[in-house]
Structure formats: C-alpha cells, structure tokens
Protein backbone atom coordinates (compact mmCIF):
# COMPACT_ATOMS: atom_id res chain seq x y z
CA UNK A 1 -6.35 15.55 15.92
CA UNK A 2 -8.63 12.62 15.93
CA UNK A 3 -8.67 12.06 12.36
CA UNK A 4 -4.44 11.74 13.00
CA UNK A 5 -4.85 9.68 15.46
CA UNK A 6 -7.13 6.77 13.84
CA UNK A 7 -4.40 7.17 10.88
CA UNK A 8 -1.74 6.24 13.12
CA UNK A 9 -4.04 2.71 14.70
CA UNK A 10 -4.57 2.26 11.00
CA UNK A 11 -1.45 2.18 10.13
CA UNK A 12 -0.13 0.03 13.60
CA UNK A 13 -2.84 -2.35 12.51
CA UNK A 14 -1.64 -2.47 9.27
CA UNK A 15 2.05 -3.14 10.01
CA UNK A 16 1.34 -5.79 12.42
CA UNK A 17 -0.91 -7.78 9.76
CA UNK A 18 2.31 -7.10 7.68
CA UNK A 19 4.72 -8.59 10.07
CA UNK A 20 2.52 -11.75 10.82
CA UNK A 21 1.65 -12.69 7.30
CA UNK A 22 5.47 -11.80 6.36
CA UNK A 23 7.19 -13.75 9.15
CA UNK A 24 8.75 -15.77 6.85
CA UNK A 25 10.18 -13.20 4.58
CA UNK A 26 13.20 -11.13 6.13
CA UNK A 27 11.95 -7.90 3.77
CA UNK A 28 9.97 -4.75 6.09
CA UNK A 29 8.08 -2.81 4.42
CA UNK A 30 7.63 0.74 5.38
CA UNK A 31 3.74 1.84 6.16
CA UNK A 32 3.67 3.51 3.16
CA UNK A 33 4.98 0.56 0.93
CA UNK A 34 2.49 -1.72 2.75
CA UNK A 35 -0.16 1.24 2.08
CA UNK A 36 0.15 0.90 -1.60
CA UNK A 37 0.89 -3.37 -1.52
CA UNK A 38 -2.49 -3.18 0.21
CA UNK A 39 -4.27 -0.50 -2.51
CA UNK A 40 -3.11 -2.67 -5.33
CA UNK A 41 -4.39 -6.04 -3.86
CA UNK A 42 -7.50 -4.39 -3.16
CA UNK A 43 -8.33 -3.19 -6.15
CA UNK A 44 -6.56 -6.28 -8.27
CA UNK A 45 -9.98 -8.12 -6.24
CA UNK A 46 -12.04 -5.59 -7.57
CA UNK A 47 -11.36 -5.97 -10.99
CA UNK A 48 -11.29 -9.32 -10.64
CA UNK A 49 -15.44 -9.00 -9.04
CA UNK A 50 -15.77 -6.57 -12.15
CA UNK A 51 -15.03 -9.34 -14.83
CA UNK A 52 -17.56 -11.49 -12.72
CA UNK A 53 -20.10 -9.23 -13.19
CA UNK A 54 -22.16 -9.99 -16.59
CA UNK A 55 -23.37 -6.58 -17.06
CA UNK A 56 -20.22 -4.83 -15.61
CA UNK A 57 -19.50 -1.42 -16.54
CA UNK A 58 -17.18 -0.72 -19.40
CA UNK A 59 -16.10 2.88 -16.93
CA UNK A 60 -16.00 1.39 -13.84
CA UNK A 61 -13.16 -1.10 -15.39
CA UNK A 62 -11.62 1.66 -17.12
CA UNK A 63 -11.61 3.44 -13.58
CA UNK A 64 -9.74 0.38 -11.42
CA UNK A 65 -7.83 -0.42 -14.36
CA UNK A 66 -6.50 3.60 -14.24
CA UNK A 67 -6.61 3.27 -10.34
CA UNK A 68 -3.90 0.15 -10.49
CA UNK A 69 -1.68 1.47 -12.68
CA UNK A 70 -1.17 4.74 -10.60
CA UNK A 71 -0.33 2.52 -7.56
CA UNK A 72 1.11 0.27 -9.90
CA UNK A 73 3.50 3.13 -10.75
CA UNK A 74 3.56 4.09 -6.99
CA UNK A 75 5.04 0.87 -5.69
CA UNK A 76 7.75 0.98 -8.60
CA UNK A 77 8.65 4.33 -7.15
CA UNK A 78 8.74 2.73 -3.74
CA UNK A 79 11.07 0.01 -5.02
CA UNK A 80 8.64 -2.80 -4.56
CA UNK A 81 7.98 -3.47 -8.29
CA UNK A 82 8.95 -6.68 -8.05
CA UNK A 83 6.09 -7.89 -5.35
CA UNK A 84 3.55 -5.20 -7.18
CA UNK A 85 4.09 -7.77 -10.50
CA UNK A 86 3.96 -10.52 -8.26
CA UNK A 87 0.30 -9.48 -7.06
CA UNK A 88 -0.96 -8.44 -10.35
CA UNK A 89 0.97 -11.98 -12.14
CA UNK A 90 2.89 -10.01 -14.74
C-alpha cells in the first residue's frame, strides 16, 4: 500500500509541474502522457551527457538510443507525437 501511495504524490507532483510550466498552453496531458513526455526528456539529456563523454560507451548509447525509441513509440500511441518530435527536434 505504501509503494501505491508514493505513486500517486508522484504522480500529483508531476501533474502540478505539468500545469505550471504548461499554463500557457490550453493542452492537459493525462499522468501517463506526462509520464512518458517526462521519460523521453530524461533520457534525450542522457544521451545528450553520453555524446559529452570522450570515452562513452558504444552499449550504453545503443541502450538510451533503444530506451527513446520505445517511449518514442509510446507517446505516438498516446497521441502526443507531435510534442515527442518536438523534444527530440525531428
């Protein structure tokens, strides 16, 4: 039960960092879409930290690059493909 419950302040948390960075924006996102907006910045920063690195590992690229294209392909099932392009500037 506790394991629910710090889901559910994760999630709050999440969904009012949402609404206050999207207060401009008349599109709400449902906790999940914000779930996997949230995955694919994350990791678009890691890869990002990867190509940084000057002796990064060829795997560990292969491994976020795999990572973003299965949230990639989450969000289009979502319907937010258009804002997962705009994150990863495609």
């Amino acid at each position: 039960m506790g394991h629910l419950q710090r889901v559910d302040e994760v999630v709050a948390e999440i969904d009012q960092r949402q609404a206050a960075s999207n207060s401009r924006t008349a599109k709400a996102y449902s906790p999940i879409q914000m779930h996997f907006l949230a995955r694919l910045r994350r990791l678009d920063g890691v890869r990002g930290q990867l190509d940084n690195v000057p002796a990064n590992d060829p795997f560990m690229k292969k491994l976020v690059d795999r990572g973003i294209f299965a949230t990639y392909r989450d969000c289009m099932d979502e319907g937010i493909g258009d804002e997962a392009r705009q994150i990863l500037n495609i």
